[in-house]
C-alpha atoms as a PDB file:
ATOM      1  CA  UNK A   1     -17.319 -43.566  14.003  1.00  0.00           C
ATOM      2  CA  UNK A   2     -17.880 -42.552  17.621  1.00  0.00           C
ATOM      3  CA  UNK A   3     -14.243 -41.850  19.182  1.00  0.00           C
ATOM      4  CA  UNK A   4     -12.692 -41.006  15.940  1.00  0.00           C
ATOM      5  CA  UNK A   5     -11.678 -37.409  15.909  1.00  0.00           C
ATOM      6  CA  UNK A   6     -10.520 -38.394  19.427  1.00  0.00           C
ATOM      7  CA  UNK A   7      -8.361 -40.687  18.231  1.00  0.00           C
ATOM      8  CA  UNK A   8      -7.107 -38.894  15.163  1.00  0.00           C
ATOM      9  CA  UNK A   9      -6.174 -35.882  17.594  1.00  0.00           C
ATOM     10  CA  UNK A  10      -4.194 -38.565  19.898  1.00  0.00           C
ATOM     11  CA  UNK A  11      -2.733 -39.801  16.828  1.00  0.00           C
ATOM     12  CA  UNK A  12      -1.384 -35.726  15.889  1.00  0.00           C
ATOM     13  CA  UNK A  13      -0.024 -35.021  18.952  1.00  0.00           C
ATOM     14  CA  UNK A  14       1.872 -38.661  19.145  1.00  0.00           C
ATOM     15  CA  UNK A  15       3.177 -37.842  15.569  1.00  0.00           C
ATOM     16  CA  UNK A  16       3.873 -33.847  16.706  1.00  0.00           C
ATOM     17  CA  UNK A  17       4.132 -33.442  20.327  1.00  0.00           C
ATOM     18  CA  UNK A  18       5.941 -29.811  19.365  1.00  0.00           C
ATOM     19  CA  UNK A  19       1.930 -29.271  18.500  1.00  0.00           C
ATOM     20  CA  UNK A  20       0.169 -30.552  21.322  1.00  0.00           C
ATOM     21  CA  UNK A  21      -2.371 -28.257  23.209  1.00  0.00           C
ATOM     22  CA  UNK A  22       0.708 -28.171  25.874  1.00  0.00           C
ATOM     23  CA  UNK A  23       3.248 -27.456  24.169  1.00  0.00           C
ATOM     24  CA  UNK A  24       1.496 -24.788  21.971  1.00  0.00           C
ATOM     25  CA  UNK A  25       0.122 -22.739  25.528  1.00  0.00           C
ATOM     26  CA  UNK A  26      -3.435 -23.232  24.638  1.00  0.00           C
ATOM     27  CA  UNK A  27      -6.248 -25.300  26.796  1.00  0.00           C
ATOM     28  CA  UNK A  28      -9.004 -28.151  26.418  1.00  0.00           C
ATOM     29  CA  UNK A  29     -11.111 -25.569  24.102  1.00  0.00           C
ATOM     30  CA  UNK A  30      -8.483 -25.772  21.338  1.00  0.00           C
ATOM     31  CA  UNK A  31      -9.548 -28.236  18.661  1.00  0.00           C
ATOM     32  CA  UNK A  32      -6.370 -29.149  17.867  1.00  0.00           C
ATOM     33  CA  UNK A  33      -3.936 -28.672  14.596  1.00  0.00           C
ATOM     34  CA  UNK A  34      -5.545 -30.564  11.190  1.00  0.00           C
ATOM     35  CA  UNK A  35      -3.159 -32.796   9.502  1.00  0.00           C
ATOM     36  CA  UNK A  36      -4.577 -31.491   6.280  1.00  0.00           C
ATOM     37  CA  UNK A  37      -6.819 -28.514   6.770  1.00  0.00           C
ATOM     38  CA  UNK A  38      -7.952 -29.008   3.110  1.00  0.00           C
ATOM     39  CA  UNK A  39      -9.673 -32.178   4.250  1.00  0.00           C
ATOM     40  CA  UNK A  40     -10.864 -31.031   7.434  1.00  0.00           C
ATOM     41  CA  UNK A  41     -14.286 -29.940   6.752  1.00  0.00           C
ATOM     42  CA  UNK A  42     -14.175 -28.294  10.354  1.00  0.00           C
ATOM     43  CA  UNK A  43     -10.634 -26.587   9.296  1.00  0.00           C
ATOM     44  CA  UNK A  44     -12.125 -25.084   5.879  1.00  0.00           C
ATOM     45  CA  UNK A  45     -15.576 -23.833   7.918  1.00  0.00           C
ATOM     46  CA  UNK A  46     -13.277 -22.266  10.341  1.00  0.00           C
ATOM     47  CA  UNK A  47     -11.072 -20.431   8.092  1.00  0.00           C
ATOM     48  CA  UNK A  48     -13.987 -19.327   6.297  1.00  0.00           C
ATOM     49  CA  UNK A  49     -15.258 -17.493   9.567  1.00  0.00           C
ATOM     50  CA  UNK A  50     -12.151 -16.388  10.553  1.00  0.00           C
ATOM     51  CA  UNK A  51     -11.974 -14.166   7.092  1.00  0.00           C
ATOM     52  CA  UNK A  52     -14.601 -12.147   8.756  1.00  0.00           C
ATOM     53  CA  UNK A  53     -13.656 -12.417  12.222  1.00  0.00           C
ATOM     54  CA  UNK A  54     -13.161  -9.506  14.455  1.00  0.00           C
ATOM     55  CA  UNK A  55      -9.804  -7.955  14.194  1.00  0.00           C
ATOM     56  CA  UNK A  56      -7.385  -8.043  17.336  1.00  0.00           C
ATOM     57  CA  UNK A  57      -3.316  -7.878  17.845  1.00  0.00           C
ATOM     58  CA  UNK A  58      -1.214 -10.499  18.133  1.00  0.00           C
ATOM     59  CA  UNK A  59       2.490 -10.340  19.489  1.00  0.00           C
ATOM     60  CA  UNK A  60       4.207 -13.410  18.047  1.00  0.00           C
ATOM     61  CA  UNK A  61       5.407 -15.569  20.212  1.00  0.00           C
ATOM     62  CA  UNK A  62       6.674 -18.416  18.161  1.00  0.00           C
ATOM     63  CA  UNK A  63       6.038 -20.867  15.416  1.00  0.00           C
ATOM     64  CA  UNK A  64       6.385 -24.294  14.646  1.00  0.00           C
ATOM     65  CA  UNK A  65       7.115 -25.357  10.795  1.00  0.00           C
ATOM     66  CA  UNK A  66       4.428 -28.048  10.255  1.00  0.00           C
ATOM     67  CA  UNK A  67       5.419 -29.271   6.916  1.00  0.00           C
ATOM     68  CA  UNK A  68       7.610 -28.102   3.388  1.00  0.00           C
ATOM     69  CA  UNK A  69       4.759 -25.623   2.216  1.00  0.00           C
ATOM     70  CA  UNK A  70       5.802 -23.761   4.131  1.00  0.00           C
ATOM     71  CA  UNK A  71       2.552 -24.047   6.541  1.00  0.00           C
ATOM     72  CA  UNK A  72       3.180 -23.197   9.718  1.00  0.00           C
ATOM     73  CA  UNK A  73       1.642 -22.609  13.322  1.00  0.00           C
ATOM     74  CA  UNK A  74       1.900 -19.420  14.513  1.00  0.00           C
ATOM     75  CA  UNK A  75       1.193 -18.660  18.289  1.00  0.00           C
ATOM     76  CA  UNK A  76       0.294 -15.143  19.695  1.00  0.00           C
ATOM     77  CA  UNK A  77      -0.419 -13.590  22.899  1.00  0.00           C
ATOM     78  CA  UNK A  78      -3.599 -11.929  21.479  1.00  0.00           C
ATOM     79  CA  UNK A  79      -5.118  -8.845  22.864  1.00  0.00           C
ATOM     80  CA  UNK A  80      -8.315  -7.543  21.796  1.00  0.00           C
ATOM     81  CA  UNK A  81     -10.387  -4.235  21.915  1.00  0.00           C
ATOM     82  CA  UNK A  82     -12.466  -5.447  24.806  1.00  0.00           C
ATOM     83  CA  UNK A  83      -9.512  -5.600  26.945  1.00  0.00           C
ATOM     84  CA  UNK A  84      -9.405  -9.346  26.529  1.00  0.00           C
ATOM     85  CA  UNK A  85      -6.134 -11.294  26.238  1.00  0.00           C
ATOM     86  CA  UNK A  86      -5.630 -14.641  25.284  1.00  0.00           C
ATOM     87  CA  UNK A  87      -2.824 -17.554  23.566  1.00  0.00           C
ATOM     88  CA  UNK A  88      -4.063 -17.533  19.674  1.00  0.00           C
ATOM     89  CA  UNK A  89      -2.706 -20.122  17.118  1.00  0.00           C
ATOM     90  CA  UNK A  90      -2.943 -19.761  13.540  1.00  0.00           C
ATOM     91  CA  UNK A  91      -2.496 -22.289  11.007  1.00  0.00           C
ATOM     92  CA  UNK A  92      -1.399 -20.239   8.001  1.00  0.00           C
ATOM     93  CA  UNK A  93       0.582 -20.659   5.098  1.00  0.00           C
ATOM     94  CA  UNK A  94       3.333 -18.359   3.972  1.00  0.00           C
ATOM     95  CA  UNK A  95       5.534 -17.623   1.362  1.00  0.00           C
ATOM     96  CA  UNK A  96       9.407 -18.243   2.069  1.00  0.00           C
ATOM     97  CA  UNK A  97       9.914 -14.728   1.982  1.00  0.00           C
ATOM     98  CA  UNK A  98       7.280 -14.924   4.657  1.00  0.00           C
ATOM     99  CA  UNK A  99       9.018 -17.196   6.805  1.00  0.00           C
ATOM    100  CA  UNK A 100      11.735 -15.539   6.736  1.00  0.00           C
ATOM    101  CA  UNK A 101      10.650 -12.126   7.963  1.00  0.00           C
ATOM    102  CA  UNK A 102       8.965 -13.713  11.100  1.00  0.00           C
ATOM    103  CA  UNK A 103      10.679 -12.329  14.519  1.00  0.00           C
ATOM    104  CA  UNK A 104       9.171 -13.533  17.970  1.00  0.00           C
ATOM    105  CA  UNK A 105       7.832  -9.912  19.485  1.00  0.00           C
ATOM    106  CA  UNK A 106       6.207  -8.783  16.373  1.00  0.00           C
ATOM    107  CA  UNK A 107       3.437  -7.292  16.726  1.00  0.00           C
ATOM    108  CA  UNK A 108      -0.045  -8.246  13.811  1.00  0.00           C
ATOM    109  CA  UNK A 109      -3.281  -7.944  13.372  1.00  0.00           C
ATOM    110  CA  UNK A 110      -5.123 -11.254  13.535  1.00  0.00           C
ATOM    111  CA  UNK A 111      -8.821 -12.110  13.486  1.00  0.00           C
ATOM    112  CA  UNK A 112     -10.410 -14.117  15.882  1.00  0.00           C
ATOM    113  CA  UNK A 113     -14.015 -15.482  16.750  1.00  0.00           C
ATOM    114  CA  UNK A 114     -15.459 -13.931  20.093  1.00  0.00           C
ATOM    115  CA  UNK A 115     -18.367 -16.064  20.148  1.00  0.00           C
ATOM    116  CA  UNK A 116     -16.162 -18.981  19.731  1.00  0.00           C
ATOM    117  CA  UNK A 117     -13.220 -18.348  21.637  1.00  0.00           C
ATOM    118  CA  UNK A 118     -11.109 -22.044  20.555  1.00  0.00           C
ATOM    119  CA  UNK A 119      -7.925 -20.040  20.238  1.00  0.00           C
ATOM    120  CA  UNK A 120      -8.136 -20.322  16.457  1.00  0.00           C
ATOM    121  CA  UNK A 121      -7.009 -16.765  15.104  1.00  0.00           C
ATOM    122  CA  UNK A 122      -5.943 -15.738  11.283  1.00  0.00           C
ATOM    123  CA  UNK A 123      -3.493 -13.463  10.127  1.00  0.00           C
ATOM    124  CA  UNK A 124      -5.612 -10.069   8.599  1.00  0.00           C
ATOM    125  CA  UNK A 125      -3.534 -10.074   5.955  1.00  0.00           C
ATOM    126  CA  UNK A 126      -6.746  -7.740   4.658  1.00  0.00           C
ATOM    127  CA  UNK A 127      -6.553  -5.619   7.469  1.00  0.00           C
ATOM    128  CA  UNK A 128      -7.180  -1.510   6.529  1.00  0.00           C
ATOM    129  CA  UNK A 129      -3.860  -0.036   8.370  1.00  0.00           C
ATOM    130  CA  UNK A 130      -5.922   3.088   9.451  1.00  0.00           C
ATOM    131  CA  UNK A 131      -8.173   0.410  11.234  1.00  0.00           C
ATOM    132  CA  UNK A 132      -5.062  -1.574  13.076  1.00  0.00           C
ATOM    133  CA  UNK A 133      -3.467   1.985  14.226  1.00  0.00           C
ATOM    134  CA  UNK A 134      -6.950   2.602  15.757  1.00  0.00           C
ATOM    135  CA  UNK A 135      -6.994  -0.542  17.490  1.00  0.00           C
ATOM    136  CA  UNK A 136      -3.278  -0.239  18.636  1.00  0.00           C
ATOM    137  CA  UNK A 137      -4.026   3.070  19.938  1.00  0.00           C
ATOM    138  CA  UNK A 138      -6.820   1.573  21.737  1.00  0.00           C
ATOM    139  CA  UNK A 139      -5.468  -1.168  23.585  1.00  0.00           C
ATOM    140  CA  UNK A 140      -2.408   1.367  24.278  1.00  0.00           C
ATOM    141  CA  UNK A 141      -4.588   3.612  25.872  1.00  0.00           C
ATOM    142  CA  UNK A 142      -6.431   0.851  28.307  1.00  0.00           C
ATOM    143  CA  UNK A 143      -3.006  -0.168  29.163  1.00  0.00           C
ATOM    144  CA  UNK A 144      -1.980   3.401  30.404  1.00  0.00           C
ATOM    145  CA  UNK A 145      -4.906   4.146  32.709  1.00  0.00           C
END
């Protein structure tokens, strides 16, 4: 057993090199991208915590299709209320409608995990809009003064 999530992560980015740490602009903290996050008992605990993660905004910057779902990986330039900025990659799934409306420079709220800081963030697709306008206004702010 020792070595095998090494291995299995080797094995990914040999398969996907469009999803290696590299080429998605992330560093040695990021865990990698799950084959099957259903199966990934890491994936599923993370997810879980990102629901209640803190809320931040993302500008995308791209996405790479990672199978027919359509699940995809979504990468943002993530900045959050602290004044903190950092590459975030989500591993959602969306609706072809979804897909379809996605446009590098957009700007979402995501959730991330401060304590954790892997680059894992999730869309807040729960997100109160009153809340996001706050934060917005926030970060706006900083970046004036």
């Amino acid at each position: 057993m020792f070595g095998r999530k090494k291995k299995l992560d080797d094995m990914v980015a040999q398969l996907r090199p469009d999803l290696s740490r590299e080429s998605l602009g992330v560093g040695p903290d990021f865990p990698g991208v799950a084959p099957n996050p259903l199966l990934s008992g890491d994936a599923r605990k993370r997810n879980a915590e990102l629901r209640t993660g803190v809320l931040a905004l993302g500008v995308l910057v791209g996405w790479r299709e990672v199978n027919s779902n359509p699940r995809v990986v979504l990468m943002f330039d993530v900045e959050t209320a602290e004044g903190v900025s950092f590459r975030g990659v989500a591993d959602e799934d969306l609706t072809v409608t979804e897909l379809a409306r996605l446009a590098p420079g957009q700007t979402l709220p995501v959730r991330y995990r401060p304590a954790v800081m892997d680059h894992y963030v999730a869309l807040a697709r729960d997100a109160d809009p009153a809340r996001v306008r706050q934060l917005s206004d926030r970060i706006a702010s900083r970046k004036r003064t």
